[in-house]
C-alpha atoms as a PDB file:
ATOM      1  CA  UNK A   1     109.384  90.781-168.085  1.00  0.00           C
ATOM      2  CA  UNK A   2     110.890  94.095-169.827  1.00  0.00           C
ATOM      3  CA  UNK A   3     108.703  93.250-173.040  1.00  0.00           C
ATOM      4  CA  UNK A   4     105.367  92.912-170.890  1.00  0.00           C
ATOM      5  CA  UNK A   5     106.198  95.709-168.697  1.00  0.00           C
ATOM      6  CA  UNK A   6     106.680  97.911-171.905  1.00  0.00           C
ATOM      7  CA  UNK A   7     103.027  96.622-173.429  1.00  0.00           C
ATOM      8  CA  UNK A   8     101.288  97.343-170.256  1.00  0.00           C
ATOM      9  CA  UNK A   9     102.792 100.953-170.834  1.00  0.00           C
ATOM     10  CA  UNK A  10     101.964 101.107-174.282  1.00  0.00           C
ATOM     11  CA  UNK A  11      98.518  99.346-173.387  1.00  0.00           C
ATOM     12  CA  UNK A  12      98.040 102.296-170.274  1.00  0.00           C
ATOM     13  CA  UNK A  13      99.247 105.493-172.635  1.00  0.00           C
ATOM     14  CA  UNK A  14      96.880 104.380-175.334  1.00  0.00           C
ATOM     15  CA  UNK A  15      93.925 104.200-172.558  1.00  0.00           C
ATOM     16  CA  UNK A  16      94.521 107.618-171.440  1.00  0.00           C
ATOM     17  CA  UNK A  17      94.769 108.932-174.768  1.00  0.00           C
ATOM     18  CA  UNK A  18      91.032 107.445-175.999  1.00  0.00           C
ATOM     19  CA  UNK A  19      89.319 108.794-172.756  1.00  0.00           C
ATOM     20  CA  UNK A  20      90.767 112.008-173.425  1.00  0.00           C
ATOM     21  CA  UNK A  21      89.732 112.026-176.967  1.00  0.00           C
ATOM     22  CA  UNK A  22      86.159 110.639-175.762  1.00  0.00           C
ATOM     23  CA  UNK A  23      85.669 113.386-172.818  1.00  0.00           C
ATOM     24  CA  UNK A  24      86.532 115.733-175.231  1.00  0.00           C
ATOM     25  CA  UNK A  25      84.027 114.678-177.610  1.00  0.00           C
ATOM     26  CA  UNK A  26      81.297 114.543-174.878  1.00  0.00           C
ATOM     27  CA  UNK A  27      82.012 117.976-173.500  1.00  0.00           C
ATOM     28  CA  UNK A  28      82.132 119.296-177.721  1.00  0.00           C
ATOM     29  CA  UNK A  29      79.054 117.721-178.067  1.00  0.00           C
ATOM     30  CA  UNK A  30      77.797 119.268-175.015  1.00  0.00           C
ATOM     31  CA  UNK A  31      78.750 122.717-175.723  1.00  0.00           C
ATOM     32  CA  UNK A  32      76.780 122.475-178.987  1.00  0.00           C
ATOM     33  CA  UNK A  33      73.217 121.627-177.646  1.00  0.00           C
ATOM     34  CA  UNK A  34      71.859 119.994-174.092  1.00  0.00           C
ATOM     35  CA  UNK A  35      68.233 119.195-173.908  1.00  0.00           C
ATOM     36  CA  UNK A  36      66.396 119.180-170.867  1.00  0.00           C
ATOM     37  CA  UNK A  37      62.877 117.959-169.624  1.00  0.00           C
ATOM     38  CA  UNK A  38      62.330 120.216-167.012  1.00  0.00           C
ATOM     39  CA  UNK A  39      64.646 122.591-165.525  1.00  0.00           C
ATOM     40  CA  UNK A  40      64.616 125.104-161.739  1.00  0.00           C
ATOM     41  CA  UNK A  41      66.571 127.558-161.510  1.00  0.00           C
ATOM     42  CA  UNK A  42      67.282 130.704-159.746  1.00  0.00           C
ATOM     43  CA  UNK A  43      69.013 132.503-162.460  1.00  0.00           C
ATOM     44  CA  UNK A  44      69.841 132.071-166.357  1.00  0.00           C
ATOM     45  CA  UNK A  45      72.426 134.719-168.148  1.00  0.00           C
ATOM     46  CA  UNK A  46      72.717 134.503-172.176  1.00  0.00           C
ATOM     47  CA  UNK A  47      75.650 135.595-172.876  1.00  0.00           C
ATOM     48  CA  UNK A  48      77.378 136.353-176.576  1.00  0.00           C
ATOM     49  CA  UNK A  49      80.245 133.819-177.198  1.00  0.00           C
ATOM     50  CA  UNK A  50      82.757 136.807-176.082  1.00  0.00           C
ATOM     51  CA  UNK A  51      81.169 136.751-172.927  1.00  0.00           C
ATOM     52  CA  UNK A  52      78.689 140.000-173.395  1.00  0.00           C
ATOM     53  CA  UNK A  53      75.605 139.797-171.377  1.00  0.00           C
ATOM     54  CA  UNK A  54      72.502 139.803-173.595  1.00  0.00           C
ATOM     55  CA  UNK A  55      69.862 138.724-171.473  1.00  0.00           C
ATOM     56  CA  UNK A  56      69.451 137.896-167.609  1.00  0.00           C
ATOM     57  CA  UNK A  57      65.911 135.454-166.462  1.00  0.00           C
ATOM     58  CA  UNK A  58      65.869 135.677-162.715  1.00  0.00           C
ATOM     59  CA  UNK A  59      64.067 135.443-159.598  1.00  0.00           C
ATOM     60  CA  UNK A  60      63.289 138.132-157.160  1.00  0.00           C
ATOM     61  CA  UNK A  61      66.568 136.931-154.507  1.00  0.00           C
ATOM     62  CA  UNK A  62      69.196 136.966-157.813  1.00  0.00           C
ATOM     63  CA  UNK A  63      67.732 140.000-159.620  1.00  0.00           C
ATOM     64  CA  UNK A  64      70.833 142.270-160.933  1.00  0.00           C
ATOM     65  CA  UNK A  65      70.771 145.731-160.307  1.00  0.00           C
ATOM     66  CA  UNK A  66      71.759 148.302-163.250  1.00  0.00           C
ATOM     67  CA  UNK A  67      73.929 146.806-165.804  1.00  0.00           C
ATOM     68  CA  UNK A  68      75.952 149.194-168.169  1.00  0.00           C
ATOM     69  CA  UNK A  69      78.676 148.132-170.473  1.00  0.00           C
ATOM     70  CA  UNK A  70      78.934 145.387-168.211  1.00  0.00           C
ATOM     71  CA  UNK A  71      79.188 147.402-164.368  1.00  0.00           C
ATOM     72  CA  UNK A  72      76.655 146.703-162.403  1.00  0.00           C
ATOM     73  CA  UNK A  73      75.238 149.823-160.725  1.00  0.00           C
ATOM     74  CA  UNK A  74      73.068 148.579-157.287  1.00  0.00           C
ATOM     75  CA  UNK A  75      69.572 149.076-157.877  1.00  0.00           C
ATOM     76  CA  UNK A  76      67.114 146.818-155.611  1.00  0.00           C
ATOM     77  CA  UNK A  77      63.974 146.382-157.577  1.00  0.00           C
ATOM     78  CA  UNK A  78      62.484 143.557-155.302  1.00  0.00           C
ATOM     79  CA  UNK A  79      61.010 141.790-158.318  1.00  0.00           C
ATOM     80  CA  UNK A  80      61.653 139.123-160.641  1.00  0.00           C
ATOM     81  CA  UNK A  81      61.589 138.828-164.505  1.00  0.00           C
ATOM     82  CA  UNK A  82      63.607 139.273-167.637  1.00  0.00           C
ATOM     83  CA  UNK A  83      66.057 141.975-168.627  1.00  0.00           C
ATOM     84  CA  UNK A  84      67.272 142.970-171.920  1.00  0.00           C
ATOM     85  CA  UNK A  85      70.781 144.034-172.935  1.00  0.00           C
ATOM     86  CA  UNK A  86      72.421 145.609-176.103  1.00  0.00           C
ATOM     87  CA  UNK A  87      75.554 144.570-178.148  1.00  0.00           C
ATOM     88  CA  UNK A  88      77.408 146.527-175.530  1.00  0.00           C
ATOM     89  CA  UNK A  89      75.995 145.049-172.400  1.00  0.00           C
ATOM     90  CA  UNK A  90      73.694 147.515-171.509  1.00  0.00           C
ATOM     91  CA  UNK A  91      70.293 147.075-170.405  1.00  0.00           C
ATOM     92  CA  UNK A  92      67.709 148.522-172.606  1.00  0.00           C
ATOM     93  CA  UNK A  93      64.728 147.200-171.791  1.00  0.00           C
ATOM     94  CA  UNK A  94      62.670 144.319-169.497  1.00  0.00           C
ATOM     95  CA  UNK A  95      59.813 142.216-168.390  1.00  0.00           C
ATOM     96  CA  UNK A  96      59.092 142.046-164.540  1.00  0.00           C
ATOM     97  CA  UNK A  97      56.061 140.617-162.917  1.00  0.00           C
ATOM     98  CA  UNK A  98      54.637 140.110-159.376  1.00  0.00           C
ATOM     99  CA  UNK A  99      51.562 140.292-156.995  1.00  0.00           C
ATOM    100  CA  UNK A 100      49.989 138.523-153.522  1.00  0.00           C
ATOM    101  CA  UNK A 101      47.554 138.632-151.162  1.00  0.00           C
ATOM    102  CA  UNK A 102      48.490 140.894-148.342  1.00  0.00           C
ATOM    103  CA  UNK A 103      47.557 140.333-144.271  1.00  0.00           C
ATOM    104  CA  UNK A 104      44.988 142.652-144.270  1.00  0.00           C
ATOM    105  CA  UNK A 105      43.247 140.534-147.416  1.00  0.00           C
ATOM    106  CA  UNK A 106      44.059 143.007-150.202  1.00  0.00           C
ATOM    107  CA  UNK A 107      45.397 141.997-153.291  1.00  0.00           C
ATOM    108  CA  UNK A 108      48.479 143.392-155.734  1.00  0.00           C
ATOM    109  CA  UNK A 109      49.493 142.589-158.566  1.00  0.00           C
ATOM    110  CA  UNK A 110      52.084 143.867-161.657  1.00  0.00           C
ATOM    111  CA  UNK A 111      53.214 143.313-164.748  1.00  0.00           C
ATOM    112  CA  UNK A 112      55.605 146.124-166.871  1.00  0.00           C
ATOM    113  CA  UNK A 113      57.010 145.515-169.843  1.00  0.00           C
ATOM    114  CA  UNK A 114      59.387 148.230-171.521  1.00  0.00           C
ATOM    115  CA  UNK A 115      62.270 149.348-173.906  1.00  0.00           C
ATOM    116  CA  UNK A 116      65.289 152.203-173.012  1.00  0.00           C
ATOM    117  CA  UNK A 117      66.851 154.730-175.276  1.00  0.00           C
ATOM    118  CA  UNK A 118      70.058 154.519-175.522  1.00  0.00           C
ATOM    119  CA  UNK A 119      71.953 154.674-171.925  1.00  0.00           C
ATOM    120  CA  UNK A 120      68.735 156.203-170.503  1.00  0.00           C
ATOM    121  CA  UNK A 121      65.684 155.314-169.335  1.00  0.00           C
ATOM    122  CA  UNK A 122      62.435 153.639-171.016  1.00  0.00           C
ATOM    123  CA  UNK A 123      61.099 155.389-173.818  1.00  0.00           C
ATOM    124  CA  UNK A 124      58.136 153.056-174.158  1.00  0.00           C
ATOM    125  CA  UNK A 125      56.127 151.048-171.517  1.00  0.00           C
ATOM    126  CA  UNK A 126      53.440 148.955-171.012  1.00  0.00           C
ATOM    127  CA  UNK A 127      51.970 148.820-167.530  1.00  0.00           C
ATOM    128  CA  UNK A 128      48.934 146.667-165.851  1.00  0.00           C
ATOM    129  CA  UNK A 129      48.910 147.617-162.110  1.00  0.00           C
ATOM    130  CA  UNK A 130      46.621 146.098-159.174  1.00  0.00           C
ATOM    131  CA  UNK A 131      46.397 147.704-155.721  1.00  0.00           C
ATOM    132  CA  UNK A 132      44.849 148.992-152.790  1.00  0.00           C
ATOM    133  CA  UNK A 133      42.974 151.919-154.693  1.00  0.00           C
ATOM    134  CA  UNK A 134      42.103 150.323-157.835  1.00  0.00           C
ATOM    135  CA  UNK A 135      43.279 148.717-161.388  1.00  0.00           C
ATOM    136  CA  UNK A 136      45.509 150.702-163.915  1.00  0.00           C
ATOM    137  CA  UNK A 137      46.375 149.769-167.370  1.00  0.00           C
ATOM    138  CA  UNK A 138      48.586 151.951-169.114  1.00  0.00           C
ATOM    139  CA  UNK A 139      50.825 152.206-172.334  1.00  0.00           C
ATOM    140  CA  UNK A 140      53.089 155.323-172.579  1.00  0.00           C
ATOM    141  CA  UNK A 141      55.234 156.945-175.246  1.00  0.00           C
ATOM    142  CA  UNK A 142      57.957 158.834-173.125  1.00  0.00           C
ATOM    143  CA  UNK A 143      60.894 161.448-174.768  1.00  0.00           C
ATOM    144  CA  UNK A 144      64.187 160.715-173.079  1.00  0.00           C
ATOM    145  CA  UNK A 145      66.598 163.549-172.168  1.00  0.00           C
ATOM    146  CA  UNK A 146      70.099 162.750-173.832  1.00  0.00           C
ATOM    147  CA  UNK A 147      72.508 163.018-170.162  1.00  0.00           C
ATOM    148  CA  UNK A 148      73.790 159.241-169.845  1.00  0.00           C
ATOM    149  CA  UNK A 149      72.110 157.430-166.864  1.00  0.00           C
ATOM    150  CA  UNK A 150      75.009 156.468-165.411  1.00  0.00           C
ATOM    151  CA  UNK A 151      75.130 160.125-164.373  1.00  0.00           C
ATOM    152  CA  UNK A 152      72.762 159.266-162.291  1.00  0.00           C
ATOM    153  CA  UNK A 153      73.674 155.635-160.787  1.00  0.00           C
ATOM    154  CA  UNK A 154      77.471 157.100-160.027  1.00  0.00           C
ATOM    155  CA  UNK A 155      75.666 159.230-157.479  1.00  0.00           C
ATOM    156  CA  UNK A 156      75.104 158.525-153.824  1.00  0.00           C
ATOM    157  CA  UNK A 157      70.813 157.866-154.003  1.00  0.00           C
ATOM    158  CA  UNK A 158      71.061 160.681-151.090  1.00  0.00           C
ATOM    159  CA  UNK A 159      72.087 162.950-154.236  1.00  0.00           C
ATOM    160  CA  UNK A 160      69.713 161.818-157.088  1.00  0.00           C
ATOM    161  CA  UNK A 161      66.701 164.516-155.974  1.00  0.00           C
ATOM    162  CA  UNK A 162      69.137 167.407-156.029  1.00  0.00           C
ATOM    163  CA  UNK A 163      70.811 165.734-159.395  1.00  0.00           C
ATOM    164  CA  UNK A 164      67.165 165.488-161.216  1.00  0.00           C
ATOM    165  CA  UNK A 165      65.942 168.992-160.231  1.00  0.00           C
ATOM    166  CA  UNK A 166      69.217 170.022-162.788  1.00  0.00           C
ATOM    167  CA  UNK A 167      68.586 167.449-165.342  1.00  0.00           C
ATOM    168  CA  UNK A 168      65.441 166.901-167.085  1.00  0.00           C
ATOM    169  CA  UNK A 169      63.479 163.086-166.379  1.00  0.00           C
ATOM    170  CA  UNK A 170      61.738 163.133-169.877  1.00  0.00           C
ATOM    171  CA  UNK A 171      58.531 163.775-170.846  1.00  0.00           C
ATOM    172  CA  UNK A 172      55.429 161.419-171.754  1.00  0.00           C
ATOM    173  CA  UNK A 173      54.104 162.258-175.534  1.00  0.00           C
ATOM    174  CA  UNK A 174      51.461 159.562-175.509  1.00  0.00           C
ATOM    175  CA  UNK A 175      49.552 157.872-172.941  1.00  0.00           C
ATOM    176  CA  UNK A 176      46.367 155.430-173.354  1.00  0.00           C
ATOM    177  CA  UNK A 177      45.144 154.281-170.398  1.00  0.00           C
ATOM    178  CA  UNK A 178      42.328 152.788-168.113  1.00  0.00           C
ATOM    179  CA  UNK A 179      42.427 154.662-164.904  1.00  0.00           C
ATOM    180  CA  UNK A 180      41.560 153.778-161.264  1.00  0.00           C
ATOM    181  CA  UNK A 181      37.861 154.845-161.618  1.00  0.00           C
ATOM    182  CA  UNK A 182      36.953 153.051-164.615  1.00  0.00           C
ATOM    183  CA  UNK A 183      37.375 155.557-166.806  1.00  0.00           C
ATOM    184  CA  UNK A 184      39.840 155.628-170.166  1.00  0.00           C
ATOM    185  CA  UNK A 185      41.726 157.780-171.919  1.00  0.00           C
ATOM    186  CA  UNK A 186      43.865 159.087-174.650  1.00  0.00           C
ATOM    187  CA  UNK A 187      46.539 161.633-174.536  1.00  0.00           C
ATOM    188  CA  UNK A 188      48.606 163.364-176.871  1.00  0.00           C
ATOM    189  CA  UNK A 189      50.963 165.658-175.635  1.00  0.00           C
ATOM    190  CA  UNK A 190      53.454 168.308-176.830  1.00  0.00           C
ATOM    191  CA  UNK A 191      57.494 168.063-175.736  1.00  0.00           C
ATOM    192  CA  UNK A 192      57.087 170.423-172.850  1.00  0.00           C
ATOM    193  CA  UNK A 193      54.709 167.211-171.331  1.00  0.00           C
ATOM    194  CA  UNK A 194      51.248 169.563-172.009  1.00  0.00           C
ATOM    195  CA  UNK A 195      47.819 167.888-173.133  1.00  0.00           C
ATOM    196  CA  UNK A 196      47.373 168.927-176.465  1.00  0.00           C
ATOM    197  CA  UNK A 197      44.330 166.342-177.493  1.00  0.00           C
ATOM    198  CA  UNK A 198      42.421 164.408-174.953  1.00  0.00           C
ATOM    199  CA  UNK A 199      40.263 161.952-175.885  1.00  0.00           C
ATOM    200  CA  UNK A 200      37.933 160.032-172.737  1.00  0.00           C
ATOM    201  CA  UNK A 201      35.257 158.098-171.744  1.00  0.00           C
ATOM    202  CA  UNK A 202      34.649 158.904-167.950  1.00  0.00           C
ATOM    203  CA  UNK A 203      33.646 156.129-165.827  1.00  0.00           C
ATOM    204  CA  UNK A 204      30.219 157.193-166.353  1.00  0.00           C
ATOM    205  CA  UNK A 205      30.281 156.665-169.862  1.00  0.00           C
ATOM    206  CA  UNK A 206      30.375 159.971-171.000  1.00  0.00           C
ATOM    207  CA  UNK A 207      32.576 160.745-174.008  1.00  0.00           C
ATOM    208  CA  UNK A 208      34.491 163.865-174.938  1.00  0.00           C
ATOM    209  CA  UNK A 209      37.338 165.165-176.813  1.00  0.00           C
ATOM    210  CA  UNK A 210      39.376 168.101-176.090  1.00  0.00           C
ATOM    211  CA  UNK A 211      41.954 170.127-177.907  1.00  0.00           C
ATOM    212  CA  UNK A 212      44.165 172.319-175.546  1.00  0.00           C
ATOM    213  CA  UNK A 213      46.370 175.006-175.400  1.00  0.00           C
ATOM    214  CA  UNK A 214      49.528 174.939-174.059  1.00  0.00           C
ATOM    215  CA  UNK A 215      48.309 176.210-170.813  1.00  0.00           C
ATOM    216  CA  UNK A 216      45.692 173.599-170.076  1.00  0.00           C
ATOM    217  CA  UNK A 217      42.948 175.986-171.316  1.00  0.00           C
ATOM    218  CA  UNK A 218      40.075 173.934-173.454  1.00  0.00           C
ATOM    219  CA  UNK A 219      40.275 175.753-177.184  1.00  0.00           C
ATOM    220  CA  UNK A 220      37.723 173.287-178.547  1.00  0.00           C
ATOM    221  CA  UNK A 221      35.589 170.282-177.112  1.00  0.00           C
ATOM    222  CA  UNK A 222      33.512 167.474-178.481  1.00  0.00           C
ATOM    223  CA  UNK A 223      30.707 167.433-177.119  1.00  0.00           C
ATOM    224  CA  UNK A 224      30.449 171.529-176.715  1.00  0.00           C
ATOM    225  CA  UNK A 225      30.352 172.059-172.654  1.00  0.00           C
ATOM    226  CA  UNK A 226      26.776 172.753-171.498  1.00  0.00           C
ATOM    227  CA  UNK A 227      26.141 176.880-170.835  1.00  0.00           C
END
């Protein structure tokens, strides 16, 4: 009885000690790659093996707000889409998307791609717009100021007009664009955010290009203004 007693314990410890080994092998093997067919979900975070969030895919209900050096500021953006981060865990850049067909039978529809300076806001964007008034496509080239947005997000929102009036937003430097009435442009501006050169088709079809001083006064134009 004592020897069979002592087999069925040898028999149950070596048992335990393969499914151990084999769970661990599944879950190793696991970790290392997964395929899936098809696959819903609300929300996907990459994330660096130290845990550092790289990039967040989300709907519109899971969307994060503001992430820097891994705080979350809250910032409701009522969108969904795909946000960048840096080796730090700061977002520096996205891709959000949206549209539908309102009650009273108008349409919108979005789509805004775009990359941050360091810690700031986007210093290059690329915007296709749908609304009530009209279409607008637009790619910019903005300067960023160097004050650290979290400047800004630490703040109250009651306080962030009073706080930008001290603190400078940035200024476009190039802008190409297709505005609401058809026509299309291109800008190139100085670091004060002044036209300089203005190159445009109106929605007419009429072509001209401007240089300008840094007032906004025409110093030269292609084709010469009619007398």
């Amino acid at each position: 009885m004592g020897q069979e007693l002592r087999a069925w314990r040898i028999y149950g410890a070596v048992s335990t000690l393969a499914f151990v080994v084999l769970a661990i092998s599944a879950f190793s093997l696991t970790r290392q790659r997964t395929t899936f067919g098809t696959i819903d979900v609300q929300r996907i975070n990459v994330v660096e093996p130290n845990g550092t969030l790289r990039m967040v895919i989300s709907n519109k209900a899971r969307f994060p707000g503001v992430i820097v050096r891994g705080k979350q500021y809250p910032f409701d953006r009522h969108t969904a889409g795909i946000l960048f981060y840096n080796d730090e865990g700061t977002e520096n850049g996205g891709l959000i998307f949206g549209g539908r067909k309102h009650a009273d039978g108008t349409v919108s529809s979005y789509g805004h791609l775009s990359f941050d300076r360091y810690e700031q806001d986007q210093a290059f964007s690329l915007d296709a717009i749908q609304n009530r008034t009209g279409q607008v496509t637009r790619l910019a080239f903005i300067d960023r100021p160097k004050w650290r947005i979290t400047d800004l997000l630490k703040l109250p929102v009651s306080r962030w007009r009073q706080f930008l009036k001290t603190h400078p937003r940035g200024e476009p430097r190039l802008t190409m664009e297709r505005a609401h009435d058809g026509a299309v442009f291109l800008a190139v501006k100085d670091r004060q955010g002044h036209t300089r050169i203005l190159i445009k088709v109106g929605s007419h079809g009429n072509p001209v290009i401007q240089l300008l001083g840094a007032s906004g006064r025409v110093i030269a134009q292609l084709p010469r203004p009619r007398k």
